[in-house]
Protein backbone atom coordinates (compact mmCIF):
# COMPACT_ATOMS: atom_id res chain seq x y z
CA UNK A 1 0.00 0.00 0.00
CA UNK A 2 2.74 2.62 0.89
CA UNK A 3 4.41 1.33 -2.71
CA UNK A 4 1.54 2.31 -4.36
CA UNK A 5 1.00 5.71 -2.19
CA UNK A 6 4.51 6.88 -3.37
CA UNK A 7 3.79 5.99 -6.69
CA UNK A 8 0.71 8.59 -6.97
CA UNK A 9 2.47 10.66 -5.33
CA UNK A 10 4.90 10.90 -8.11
CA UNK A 11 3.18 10.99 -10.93
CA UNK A 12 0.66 13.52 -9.41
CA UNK A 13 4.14 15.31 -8.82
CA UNK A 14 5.47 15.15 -12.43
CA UNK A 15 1.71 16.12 -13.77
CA UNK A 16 1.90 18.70 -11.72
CA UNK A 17 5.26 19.85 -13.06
CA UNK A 18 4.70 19.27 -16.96
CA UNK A 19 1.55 20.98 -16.20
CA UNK A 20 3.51 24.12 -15.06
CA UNK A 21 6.40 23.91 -17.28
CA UNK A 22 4.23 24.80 -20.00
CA UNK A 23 2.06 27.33 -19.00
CA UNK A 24 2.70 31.12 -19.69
CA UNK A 25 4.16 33.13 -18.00
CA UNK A 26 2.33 35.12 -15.49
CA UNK A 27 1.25 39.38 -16.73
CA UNK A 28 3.38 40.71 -14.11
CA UNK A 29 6.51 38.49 -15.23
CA UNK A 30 6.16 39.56 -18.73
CA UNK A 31 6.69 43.48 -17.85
CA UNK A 32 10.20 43.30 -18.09
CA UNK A 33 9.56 41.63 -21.29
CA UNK A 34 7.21 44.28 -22.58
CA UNK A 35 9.59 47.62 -21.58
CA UNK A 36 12.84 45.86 -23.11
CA UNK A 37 10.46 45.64 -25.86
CA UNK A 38 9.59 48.78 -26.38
CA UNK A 39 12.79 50.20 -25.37
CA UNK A 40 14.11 47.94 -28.81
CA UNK A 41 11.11 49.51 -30.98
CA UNK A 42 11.86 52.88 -29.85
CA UNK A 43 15.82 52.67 -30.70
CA UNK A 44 14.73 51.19 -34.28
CA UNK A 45 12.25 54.25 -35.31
CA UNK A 46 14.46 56.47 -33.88
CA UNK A 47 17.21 55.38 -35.70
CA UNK A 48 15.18 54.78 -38.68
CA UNK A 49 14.01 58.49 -38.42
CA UNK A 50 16.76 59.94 -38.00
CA UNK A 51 18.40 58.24 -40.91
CA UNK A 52 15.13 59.51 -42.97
CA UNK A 53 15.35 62.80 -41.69
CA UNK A 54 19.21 63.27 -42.81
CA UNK A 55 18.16 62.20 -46.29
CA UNK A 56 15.30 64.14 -46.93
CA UNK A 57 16.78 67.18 -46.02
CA UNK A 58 19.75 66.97 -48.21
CA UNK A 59 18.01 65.47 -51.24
CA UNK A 60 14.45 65.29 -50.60
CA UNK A 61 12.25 61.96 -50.46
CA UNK A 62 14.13 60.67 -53.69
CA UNK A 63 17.00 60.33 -50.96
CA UNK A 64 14.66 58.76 -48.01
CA UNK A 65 13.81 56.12 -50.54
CA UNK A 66 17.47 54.98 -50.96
CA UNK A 67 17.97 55.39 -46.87
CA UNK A 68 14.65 52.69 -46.80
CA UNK A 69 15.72 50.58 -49.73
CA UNK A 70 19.40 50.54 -48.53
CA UNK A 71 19.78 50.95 -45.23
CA UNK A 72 16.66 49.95 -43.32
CA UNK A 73 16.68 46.11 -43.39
CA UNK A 74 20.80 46.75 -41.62
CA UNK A 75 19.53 48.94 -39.09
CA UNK A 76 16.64 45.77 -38.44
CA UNK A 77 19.00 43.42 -38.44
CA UNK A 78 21.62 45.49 -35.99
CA UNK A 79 18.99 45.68 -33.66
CA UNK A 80 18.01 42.31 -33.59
CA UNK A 81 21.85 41.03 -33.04
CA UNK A 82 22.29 43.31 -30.33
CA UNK A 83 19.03 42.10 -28.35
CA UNK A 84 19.32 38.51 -29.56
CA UNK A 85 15.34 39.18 -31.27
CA UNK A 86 13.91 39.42 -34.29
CA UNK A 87 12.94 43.00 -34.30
CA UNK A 88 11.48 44.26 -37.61
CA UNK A 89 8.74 46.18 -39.26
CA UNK A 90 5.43 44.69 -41.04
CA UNK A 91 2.18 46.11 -42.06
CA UNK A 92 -1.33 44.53 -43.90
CA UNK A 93 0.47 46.73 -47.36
CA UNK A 94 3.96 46.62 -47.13
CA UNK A 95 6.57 47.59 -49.89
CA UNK A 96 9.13 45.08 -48.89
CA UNK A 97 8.03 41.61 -49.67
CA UNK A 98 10.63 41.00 -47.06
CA UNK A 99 8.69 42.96 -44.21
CA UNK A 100 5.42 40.91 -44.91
CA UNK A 101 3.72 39.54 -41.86
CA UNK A 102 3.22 36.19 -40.24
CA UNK A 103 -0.24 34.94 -39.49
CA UNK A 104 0.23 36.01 -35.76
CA UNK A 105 1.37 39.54 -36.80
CA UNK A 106 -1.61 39.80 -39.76
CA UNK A 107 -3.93 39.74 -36.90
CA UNK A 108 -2.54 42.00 -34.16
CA UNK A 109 -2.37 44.57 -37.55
CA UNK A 110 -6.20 43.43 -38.07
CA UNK A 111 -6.79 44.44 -34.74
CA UNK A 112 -5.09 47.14 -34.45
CA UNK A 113 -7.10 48.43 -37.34
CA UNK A 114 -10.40 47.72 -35.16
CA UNK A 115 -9.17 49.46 -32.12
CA UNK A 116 -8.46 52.63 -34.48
CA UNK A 117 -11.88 51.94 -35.66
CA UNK A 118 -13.54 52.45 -32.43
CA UNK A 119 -11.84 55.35 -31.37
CA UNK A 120 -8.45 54.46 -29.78
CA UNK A 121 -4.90 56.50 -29.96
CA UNK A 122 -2.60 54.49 -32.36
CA UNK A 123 -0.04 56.51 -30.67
CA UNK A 124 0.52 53.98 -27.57
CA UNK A 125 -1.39 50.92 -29.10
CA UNK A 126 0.50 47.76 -28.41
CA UNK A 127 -0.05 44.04 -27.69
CA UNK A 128 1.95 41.63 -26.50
CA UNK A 129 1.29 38.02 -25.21
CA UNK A 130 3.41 34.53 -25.27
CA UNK A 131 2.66 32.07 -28.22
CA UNK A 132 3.72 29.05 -28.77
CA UNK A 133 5.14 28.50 -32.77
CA UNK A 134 6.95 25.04 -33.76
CA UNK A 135 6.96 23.78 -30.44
CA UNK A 136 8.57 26.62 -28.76
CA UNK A 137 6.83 29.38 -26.75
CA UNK A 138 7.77 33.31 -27.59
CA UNK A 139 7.33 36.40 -26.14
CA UNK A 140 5.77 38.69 -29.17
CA UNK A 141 5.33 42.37 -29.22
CA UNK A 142 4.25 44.95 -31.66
CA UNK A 143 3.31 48.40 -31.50
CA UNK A 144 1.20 50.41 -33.75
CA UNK A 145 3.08 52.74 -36.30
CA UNK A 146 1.18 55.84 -37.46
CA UNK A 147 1.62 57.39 -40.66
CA UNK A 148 3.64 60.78 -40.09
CA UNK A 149 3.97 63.82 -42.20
CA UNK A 150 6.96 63.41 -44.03
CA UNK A 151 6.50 59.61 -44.11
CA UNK A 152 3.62 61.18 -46.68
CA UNK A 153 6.00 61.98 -49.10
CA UNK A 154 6.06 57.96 -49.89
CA UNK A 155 3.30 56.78 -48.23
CA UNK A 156 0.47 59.39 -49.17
CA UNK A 157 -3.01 59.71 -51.47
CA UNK A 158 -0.96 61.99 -53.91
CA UNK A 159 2.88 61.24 -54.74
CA UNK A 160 5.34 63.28 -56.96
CA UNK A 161 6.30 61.82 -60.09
CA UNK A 162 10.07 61.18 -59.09
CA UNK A 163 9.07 59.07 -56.04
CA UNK A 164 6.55 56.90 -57.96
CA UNK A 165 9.42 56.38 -60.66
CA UNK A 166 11.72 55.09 -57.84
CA UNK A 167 9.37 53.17 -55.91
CA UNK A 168 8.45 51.72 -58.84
CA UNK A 169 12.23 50.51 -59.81
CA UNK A 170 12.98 49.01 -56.12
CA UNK A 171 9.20 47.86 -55.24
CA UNK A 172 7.72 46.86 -58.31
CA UNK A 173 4.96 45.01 -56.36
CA UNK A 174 4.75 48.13 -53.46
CA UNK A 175 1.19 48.24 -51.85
CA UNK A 176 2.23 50.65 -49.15
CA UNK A 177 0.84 53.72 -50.71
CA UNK A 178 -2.85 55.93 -50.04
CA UNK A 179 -2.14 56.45 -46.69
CA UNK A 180 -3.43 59.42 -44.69
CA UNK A 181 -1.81 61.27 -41.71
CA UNK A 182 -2.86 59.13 -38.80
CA UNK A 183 -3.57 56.06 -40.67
CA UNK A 184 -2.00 52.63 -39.52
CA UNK A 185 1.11 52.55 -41.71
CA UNK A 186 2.38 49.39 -39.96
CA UNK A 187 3.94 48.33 -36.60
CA UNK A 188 6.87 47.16 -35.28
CA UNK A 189 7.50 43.64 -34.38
CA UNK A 190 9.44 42.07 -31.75
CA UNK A 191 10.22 37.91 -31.26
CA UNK A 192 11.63 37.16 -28.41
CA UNK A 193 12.73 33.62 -26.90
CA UNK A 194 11.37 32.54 -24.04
């Protein structure tokens, strides 16, 4: 009898375990997750911006193509080696076929779209939450990405012949154009290990 009490005992013990192992995480142990986060979107639109900024100025948005054709993929992939991510951009009509989203990312964009819809700031939108992909569990982030005035220049209803002429030589296939100030131009997108 004892035998057979020690024996439940253990098993109940290693359910209980397996059952734990694979559970998320719980909110307040993801916070850290969320702030490092955002800490790695912020340093990747500022760079990005400031890059954009340089190159409008001296050459206007002619020159911020080339910085987004040339340089913006590097200054994703710098980030990402330096938090050990995948940090990145996406959006429902990108221009990069590179930047296109997953199926998890397609609907946080989807909803983000909603909750624009119905009234809320995309100025702090976010989500976050652990998924599990292939067998392994990751903490993803994204956070909403407005369409700015100068991103207009590229972006907008109405574009100058020049920038459709080299838009059309390095995105042939570019849906990432019609946008209006304020609209959801994308977000940025965060995959992190658990």
């Amino acid at each position: 009898m004892l035998k057979l009490n020690n024996r439940l005992a253990k098993t109940a013990l290693t359910l209980l375990i397996a059952m734990f192992a694979g559970a998320p995480a719980a909110a307040g142990d993801l916070q850290p997750r969320v702030e490092a986060s955002r800490a790695a979107a912020k340093q990747l639109f500022e760079t990005l911006r400031d890059e954009m900024q340089t190159a409008v100025q001296s050459g206007g948005p002619v020159a911020g193509i080339e910085v987004c054709h040339d340089k913006a993929q590097a200054l994703s992939r710098k980030v990402s080696e330096e938090k050990g991510w995948q940090v990145g951009r996406t959006s429902l009509k990108i221009r990069n076929p590179k930047n296109a989203p997953d199926a998890w990312e397609t609907q946080v964009l989807e909803e983000f779209q909603k909750r624009k819809a119905a009234g809320e700031s995309l100025e702090d939108m976010e989500k976050s939450e652990v998924v599990t992909d292939g067998g392994k569990q990751y903490f993803r982030y994204m956070k909403a990405i407005p369409l700015g005035g100068v991103c207009s220049n590229c972006h907008g209803p109405v574009l100058k012949p020049e920038v459709v002429e080299k838009l059309d030589e390095y995105y042939p296939q570019d849906k990432a154009r019609g946008f209006q100030v304020g609209d959801l131009r994308g977000a940025f997108t965060i995959k992190q290990p658990m």
